[in-house]
C-alpha atoms as a PDB file:
ATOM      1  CA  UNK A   1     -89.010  37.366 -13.588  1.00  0.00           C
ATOM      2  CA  UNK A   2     -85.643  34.890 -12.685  1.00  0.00           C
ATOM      3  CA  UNK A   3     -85.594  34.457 -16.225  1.00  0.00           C
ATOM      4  CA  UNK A   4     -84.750  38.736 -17.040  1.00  0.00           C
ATOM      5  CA  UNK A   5     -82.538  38.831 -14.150  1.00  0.00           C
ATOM      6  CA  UNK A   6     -80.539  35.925 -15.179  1.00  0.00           C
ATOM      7  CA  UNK A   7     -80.559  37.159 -18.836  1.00  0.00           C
ATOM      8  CA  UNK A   8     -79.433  40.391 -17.467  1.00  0.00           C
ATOM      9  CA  UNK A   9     -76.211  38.908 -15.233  1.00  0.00           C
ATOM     10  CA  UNK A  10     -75.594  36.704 -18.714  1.00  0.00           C
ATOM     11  CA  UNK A  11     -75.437  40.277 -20.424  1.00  0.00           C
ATOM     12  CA  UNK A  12     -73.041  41.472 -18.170  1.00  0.00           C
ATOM     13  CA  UNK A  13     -71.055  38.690 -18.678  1.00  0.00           C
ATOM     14  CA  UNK A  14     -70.849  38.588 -21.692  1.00  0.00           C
ATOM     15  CA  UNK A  15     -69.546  42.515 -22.009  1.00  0.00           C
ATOM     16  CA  UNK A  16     -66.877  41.763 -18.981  1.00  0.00           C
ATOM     17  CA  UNK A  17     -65.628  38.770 -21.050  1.00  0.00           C
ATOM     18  CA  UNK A  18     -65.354  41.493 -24.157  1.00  0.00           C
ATOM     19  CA  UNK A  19     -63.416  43.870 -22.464  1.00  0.00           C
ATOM     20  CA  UNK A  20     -61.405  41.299 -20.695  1.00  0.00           C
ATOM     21  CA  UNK A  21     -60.261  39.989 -24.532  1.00  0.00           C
ATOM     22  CA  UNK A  22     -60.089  43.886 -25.311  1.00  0.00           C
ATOM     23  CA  UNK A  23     -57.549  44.044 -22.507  1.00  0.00           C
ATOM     24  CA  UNK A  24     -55.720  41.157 -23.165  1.00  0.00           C
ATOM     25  CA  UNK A  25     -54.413  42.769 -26.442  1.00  0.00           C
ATOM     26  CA  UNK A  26     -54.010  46.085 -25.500  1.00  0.00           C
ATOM     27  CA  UNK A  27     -51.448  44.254 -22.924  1.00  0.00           C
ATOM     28  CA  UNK A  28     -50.024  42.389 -25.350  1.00  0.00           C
ATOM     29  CA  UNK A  29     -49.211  45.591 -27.409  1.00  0.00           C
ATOM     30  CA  UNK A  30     -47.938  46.988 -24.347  1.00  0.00           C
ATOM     31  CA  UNK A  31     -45.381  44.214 -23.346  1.00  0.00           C
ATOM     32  CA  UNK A  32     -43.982  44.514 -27.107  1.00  0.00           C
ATOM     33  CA  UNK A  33     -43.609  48.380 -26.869  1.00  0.00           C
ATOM     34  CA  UNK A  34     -42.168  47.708 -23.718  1.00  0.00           C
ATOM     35  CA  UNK A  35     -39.483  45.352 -24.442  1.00  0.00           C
ATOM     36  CA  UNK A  36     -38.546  47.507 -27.507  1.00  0.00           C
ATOM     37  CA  UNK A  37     -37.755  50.901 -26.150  1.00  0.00           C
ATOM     38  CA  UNK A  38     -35.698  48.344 -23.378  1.00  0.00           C
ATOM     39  CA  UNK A  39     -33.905  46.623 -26.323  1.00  0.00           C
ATOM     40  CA  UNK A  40     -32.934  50.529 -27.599  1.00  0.00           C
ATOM     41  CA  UNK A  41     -31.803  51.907 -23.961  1.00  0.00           C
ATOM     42  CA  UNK A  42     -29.801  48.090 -23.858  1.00  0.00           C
ATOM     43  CA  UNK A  43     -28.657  49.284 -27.398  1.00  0.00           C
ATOM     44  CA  UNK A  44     -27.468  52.563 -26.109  1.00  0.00           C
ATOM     45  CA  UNK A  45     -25.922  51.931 -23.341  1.00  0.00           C
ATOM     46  CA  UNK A  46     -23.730  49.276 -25.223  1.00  0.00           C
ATOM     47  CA  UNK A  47     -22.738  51.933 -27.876  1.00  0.00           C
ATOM     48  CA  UNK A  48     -21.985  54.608 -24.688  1.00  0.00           C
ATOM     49  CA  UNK A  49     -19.553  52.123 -23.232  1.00  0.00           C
ATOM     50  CA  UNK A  50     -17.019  52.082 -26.546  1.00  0.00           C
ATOM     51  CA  UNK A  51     -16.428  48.185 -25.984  1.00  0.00           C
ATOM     52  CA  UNK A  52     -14.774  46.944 -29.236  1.00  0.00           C
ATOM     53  CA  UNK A  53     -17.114  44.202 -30.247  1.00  0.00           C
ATOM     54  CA  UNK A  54     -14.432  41.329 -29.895  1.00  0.00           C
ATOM     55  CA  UNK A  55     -14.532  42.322 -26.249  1.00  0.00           C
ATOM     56  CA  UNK A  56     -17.811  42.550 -25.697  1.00  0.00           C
ATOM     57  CA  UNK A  57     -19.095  38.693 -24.643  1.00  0.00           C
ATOM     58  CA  UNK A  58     -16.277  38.592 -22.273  1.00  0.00           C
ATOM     59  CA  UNK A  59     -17.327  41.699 -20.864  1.00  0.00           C
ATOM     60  CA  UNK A  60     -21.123  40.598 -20.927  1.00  0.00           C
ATOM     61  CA  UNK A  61     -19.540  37.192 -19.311  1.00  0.00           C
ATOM     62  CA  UNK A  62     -17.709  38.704 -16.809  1.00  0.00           C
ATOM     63  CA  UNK A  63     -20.445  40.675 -15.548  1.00  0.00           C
ATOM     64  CA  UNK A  64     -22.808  37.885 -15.307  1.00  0.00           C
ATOM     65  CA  UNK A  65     -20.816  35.802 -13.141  1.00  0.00           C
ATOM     66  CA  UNK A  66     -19.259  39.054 -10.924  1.00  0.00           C
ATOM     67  CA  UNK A  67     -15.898  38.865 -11.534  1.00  0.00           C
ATOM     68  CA  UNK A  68     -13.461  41.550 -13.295  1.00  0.00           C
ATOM     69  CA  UNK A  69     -14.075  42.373 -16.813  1.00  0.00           C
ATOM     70  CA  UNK A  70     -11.044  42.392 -19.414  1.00  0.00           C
ATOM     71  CA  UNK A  71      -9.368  44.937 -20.492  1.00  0.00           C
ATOM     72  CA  UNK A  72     -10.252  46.141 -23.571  1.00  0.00           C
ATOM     73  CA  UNK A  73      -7.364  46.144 -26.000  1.00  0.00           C
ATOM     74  CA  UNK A  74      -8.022  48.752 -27.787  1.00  0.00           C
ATOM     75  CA  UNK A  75      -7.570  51.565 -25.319  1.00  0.00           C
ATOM     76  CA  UNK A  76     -11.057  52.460 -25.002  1.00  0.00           C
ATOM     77  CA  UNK A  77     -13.056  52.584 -21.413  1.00  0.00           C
ATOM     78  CA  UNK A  78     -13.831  49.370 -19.650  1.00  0.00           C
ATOM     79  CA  UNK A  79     -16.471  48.600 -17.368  1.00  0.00           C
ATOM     80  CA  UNK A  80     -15.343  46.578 -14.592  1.00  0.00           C
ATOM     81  CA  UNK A  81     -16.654  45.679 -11.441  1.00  0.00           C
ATOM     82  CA  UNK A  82     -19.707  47.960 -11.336  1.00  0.00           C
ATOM     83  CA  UNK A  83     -17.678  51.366 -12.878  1.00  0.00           C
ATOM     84  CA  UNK A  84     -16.145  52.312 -15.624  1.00  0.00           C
ATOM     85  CA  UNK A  85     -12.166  52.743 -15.236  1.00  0.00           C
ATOM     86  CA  UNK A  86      -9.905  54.130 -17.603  1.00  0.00           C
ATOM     87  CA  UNK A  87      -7.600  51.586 -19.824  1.00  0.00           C
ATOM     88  CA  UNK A  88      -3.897  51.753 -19.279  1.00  0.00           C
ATOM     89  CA  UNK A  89      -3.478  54.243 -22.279  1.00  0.00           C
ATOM     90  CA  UNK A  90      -5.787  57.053 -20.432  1.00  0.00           C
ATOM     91  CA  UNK A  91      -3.915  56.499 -16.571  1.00  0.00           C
ATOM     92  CA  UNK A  92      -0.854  57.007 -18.083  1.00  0.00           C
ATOM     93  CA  UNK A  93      -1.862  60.296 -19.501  1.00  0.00           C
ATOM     94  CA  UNK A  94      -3.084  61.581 -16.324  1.00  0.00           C
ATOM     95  CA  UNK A  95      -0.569  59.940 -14.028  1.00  0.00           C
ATOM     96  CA  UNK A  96      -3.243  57.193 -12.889  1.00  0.00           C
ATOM     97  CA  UNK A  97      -3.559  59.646 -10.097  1.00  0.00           C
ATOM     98  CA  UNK A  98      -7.540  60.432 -11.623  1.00  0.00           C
ATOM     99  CA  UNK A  99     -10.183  58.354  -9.025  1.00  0.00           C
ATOM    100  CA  UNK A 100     -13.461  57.384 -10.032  1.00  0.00           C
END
C-alpha cells in the first residue's frame, strides 16, 4: 500500500514540475511583451519631446546625472530639470512672461 501512495505523490510531482516548465515560458513570453510595448511608450515619448537627435544624448546625459539639460538649438521644446520649458525662440514670442 506505501508503494500506491508514493507512486501517487511521484504523480503529482511529476504534473507540478509540468506546469512549473509550462509557467516558466508563458513568463518568459510575458517579460518580452513587456519590455516591448515599454521600448514603444520610451519610443513615444522621445518623438513627443521634439529633441533634434544631435541633442538628444546630452539631454539623455543630463538627465541621468540631474543636472540642466541643453538647450536645444533648434528652437524646439527642451526638457530640463523635470519639465519641459520653452526655448528662447518661444519666450520671446510670448514675452517669457508664460510659467509652467
Amino acid at each position: 500500500m506505501a508503494t500506491t501512495k508514493t507512486a501517487k505523490v511521484e504523480a503529482d510531482i511529476a504534473k507540478v514540475k509540468a506546469k512549473i516548465a509550462e509557467y516558466h515560458v508563458k513568463l518568459k513570453e510575458l517579460e518580452g511583451k513587456k519590455v516591448a510595448i515599454e521600448n514603444s511608450e520610451i519610443v513615444g515619448i522621445v518623438r513627443s519631446v521634439s529633441v533634434p537627435l544631435d541633442s538628444l544624448a546630452a539631454l539623455l546625459q543630463a538627465a541621468r546625472s540631474g543636472e540642466n539639460a541643453p538647450e536645444a538649438t533648434s528652437g524646439h521644446d527642451v526638457w530640463q530639470t523635470g519639465s519641459v520649458q520653452k526655448s528662447g525662440s518661444e519666450n520671446e514670442r510670448t514675452g517669457g512672461s508664460e510659467t509652467q
